[in-house]
Protein backbone atom coordinates (compact mmCIF):
# COMPACT_ATOMS: atom_id res chain seq x y z
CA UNK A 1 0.00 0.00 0.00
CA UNK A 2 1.28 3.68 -0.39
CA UNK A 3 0.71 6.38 2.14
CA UNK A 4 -2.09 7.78 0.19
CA UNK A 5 -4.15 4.62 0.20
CA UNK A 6 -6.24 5.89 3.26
CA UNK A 7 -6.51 8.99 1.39
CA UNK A 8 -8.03 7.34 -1.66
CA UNK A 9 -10.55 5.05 0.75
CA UNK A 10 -11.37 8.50 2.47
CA UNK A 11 -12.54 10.19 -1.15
CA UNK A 12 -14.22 7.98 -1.93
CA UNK A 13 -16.57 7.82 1.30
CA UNK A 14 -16.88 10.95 1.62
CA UNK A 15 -18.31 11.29 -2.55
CA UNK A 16 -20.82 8.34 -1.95
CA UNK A 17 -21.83 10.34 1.04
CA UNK A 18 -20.84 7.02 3.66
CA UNK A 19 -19.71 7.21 7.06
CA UNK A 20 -16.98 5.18 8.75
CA UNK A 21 -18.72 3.21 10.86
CA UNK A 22 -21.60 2.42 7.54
CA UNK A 23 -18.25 1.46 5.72
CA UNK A 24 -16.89 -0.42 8.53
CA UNK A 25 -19.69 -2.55 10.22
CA UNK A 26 -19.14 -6.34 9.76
CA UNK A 27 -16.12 -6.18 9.03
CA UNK A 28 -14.26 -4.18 11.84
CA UNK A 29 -14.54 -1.19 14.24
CA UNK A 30 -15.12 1.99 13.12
CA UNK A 31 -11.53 3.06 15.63
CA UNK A 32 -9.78 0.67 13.31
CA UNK A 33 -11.34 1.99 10.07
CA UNK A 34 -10.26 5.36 10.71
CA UNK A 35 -6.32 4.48 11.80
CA UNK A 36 -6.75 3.12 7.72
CA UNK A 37 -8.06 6.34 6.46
CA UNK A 38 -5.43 7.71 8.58
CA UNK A 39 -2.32 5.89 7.10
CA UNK A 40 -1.94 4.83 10.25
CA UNK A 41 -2.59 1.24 10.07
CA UNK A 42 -3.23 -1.16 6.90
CA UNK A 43 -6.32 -3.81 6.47
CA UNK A 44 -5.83 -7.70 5.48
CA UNK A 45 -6.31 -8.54 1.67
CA UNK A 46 -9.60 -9.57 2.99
CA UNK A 47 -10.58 -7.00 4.73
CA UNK A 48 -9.19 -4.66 2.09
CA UNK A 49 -11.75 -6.78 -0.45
CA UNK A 50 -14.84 -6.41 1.86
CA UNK A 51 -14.35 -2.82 2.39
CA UNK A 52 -14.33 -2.29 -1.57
CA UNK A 53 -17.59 -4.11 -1.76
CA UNK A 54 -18.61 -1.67 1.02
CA UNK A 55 -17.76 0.86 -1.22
CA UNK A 56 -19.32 -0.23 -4.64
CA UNK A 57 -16.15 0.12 -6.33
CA UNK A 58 -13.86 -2.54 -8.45
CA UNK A 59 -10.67 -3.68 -7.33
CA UNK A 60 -9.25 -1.74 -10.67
CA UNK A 61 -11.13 0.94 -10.35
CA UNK A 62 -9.50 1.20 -6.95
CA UNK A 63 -6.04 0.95 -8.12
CA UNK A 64 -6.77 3.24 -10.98
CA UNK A 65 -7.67 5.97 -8.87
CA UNK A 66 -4.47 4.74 -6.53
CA UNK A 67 -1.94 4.93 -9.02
CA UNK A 68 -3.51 6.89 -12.06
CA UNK A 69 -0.46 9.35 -11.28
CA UNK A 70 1.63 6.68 -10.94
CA UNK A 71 0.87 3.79 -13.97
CA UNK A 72 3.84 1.87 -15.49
CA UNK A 73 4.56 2.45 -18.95
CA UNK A 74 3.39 -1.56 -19.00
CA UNK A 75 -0.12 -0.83 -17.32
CA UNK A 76 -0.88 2.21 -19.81
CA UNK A 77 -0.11 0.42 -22.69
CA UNK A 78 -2.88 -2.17 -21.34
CA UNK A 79 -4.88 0.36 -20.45
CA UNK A 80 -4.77 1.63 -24.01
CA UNK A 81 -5.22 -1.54 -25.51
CA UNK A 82 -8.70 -2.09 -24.14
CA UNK A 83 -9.81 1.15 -24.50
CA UNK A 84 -9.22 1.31 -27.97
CA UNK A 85 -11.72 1.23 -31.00
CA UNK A 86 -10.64 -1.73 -32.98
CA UNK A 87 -12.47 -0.32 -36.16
CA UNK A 88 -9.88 2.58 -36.42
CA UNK A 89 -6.95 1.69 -38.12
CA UNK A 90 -4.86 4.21 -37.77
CA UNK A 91 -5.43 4.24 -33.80
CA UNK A 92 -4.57 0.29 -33.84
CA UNK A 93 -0.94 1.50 -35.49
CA UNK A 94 -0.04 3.79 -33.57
CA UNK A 95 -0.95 1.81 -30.33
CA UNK A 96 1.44 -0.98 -32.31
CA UNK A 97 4.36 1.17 -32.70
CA UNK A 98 4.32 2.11 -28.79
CA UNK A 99 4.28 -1.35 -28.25
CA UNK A 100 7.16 -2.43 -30.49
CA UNK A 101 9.03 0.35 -29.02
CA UNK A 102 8.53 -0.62 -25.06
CA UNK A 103 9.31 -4.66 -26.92
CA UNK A 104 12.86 -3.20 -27.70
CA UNK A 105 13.68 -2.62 -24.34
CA UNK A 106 11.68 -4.90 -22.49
CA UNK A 107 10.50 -8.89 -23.23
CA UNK A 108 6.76 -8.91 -22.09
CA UNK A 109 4.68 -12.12 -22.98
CA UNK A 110 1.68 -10.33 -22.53
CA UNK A 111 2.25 -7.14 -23.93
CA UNK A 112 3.91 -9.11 -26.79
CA UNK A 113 0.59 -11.06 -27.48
CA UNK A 114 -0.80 -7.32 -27.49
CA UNK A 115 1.36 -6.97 -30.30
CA UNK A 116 0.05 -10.08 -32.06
CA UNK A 117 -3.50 -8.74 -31.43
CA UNK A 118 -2.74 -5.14 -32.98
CA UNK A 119 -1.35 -7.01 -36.12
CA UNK A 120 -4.35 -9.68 -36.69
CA UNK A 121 -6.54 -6.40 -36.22
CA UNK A 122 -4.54 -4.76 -38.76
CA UNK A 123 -4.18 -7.42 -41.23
CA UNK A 124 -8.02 -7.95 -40.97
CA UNK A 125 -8.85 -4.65 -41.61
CA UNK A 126 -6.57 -3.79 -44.35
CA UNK A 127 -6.51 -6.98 -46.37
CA UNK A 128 -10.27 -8.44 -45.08
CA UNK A 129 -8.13 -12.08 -45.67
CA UNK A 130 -9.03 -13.78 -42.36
CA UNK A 131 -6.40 -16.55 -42.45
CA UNK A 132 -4.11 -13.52 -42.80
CA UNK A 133 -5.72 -12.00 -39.49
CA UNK A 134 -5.54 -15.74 -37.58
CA UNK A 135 -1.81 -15.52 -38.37
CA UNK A 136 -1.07 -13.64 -35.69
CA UNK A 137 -4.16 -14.60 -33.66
CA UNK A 138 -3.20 -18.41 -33.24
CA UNK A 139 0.17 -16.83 -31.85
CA UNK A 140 -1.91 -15.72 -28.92
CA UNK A 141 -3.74 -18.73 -28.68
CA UNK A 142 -1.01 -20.91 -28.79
CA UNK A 143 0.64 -19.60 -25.72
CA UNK A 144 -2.34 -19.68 -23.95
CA UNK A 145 -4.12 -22.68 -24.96
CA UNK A 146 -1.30 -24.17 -22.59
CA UNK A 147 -2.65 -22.71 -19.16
CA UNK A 148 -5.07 -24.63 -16.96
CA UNK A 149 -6.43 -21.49 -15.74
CA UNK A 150 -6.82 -18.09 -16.86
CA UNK A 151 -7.43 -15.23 -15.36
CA UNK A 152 -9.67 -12.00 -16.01
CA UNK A 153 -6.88 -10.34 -17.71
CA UNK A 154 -6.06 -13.18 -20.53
CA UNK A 155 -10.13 -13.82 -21.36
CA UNK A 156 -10.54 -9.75 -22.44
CA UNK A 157 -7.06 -10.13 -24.18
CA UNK A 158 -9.01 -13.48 -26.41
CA UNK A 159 -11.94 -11.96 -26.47
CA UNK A 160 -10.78 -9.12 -28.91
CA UNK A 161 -9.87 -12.17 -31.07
CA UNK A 162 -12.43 -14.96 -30.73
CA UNK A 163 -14.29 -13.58 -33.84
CA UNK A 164 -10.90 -13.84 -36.18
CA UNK A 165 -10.83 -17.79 -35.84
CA UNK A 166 -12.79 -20.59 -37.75
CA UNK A 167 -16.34 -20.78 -35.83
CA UNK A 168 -15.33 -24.19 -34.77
CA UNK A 169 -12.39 -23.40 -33.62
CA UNK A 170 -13.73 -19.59 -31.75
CA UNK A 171 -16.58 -22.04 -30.59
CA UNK A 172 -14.04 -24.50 -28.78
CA UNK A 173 -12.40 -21.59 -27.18
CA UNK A 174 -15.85 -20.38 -26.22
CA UNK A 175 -16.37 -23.52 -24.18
CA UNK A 176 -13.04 -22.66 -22.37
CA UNK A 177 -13.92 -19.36 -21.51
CA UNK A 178 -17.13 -20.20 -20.33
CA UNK A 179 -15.32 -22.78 -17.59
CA UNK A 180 -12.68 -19.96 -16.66
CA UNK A 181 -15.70 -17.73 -15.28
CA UNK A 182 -17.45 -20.61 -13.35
CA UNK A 183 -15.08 -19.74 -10.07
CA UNK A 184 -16.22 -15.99 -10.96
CA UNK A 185 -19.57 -16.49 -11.00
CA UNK A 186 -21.76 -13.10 -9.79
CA UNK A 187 -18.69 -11.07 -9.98
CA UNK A 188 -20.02 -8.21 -12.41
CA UNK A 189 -16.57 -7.73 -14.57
CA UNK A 190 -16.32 -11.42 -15.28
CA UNK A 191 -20.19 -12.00 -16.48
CA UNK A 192 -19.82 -8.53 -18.19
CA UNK A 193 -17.08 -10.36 -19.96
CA UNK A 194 -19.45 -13.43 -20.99
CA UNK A 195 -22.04 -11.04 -22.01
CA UNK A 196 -19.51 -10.05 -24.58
CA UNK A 197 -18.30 -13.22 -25.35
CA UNK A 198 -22.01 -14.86 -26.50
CA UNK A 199 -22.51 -12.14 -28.34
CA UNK A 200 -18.90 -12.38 -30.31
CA UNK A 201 -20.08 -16.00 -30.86
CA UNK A 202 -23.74 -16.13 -31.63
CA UNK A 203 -22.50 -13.51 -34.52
CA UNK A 204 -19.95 -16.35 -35.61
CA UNK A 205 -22.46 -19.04 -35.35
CA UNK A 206 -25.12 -17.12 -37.31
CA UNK A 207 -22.74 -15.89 -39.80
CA UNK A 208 -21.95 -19.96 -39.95
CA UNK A 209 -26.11 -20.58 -40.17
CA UNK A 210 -25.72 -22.62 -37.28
CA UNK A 211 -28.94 -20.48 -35.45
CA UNK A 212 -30.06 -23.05 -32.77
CA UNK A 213 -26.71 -22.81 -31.42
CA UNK A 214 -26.26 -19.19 -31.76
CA UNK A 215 -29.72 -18.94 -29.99
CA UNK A 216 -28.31 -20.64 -27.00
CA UNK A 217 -25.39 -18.29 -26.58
CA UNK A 218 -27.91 -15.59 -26.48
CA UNK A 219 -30.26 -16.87 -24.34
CA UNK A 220 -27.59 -17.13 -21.55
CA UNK A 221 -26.80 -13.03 -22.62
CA UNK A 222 -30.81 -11.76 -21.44
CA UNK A 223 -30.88 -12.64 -17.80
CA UNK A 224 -26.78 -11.23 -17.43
CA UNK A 225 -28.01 -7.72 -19.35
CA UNK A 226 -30.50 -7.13 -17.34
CA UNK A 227 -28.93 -8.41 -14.07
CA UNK A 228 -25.90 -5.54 -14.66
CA UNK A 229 -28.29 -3.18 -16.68
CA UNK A 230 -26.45 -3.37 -20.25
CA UNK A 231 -28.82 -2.27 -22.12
CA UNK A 232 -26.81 -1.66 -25.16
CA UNK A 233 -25.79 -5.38 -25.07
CA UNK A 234 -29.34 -6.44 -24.71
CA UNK A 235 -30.20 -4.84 -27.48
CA UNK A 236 -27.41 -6.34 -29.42
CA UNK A 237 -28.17 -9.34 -28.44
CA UNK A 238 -32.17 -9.57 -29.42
CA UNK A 239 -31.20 -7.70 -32.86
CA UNK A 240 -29.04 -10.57 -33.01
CA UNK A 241 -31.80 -13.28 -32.03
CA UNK A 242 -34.29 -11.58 -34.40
């Protein structure tokens, strides 16, 4: 933690209009709380995690704030990447050329499969020749088809590819995903994330004519949307039914 962590818990308190001992209760005293907003003292992981909850904020969203002065050159490169528009071209290049320039001085496997991503983007957009585009995609894939387990991080790094593969293959990959989130189930980033990751394969599966499957993929989307209130999703996804 850095000395302005109690700071940060503090601000954001005091904008959602909570007192210590609201933010506190079940999960220690309100004395203790305030030696944290303090600097004075620092919670458990656990603790830490509950009084996030308390505070209807993300885990990121809570080191964003933390360290948005602060951010490695690595964590604003990924920061970039998923906040990108993957339908602008010339955005997708210049995001590429930072990244082969921090690749020069640094080996990163994950910022390198950023790379990859940028280029299968690229070559899809520029040539529309999708075994081109799956070039640099089953780089990606490769690596990570390895792993037992993935984490939050590595699904929203495939899921800005799944729709470059063969549908068999996206759909195979779908099935993984779909097991990764299990352990994350009701935690609203991760079933965001399958929200997004239906849709990217019903379109694949319709685009294939295979519509009873792509039905099911969207049938699991409806009760998620309107669970976390993505409406634009919802509507996405009963376009895409219709």
């Amino acid at each position: 933690m850095t000395k302005d962590f109690g700071d940060v818990l503090k601000k954001i308190r005091v904008d959602r209009g909570y007192s210590q001992q609201y933010v506190a209760e079940g999960i220690m005293g309100q004395s203790a709380y305030s030696k944290i907003e303090r600097n004075e003292i620092e919670p458990t992981f656990r603790k830490w995690l509950a009084i996030l909850e308390k505070l209807n904020i993300s885990v990121d969203e809570f080191r964003y704030i933390l360290n948005q002065e602060n951010l490695t050159t690595k964590e604003k490169l990924i920061n970039t990447f998923f906040s990108l528009n993957y339908n602008h071209l010339d955005d997708l290049k210049q995001f590429k050329d930072q990244i082969c320039t921090y690749l020069k001085e640094e080996e990163d496997y994950l910022l390198r499969d950023l790379h990859y991503a940028c280029e299968s983007l690229i070559e899809l957009t520029t040539t529309q020749n999708p075994e081109k585009a799956q070039f640099y995609a089953k780089k990606i894939w490769e690596r990570m088809e390895k792993f037992d387990k993935w984490y939050l991080l590595d699904i929203r790094l495939i899921n800005t590819i799944l729709f470059i593969f063969p549908t068999d293959v996206a759909a195979h990959i779908g099935e993984r995903v779909t097991a990764q989130l299990i352990p994350y189930q009701n935690l609203k980033e991760a079933e965001i994330l399958l929200i997004n990751v239906n849709i990217n394969l019903s379109v694949l599966l319709i685009d294939d004519k295979n519509y009873p499957e792509a039905l099911g993929y969207l049938e699991k989307v409806f009760p998620l949307c309107k669970k976390y209130q993505q409406y634009n999703q919802l509507a996405i996804a009963y376009a895409r039914k219709g």
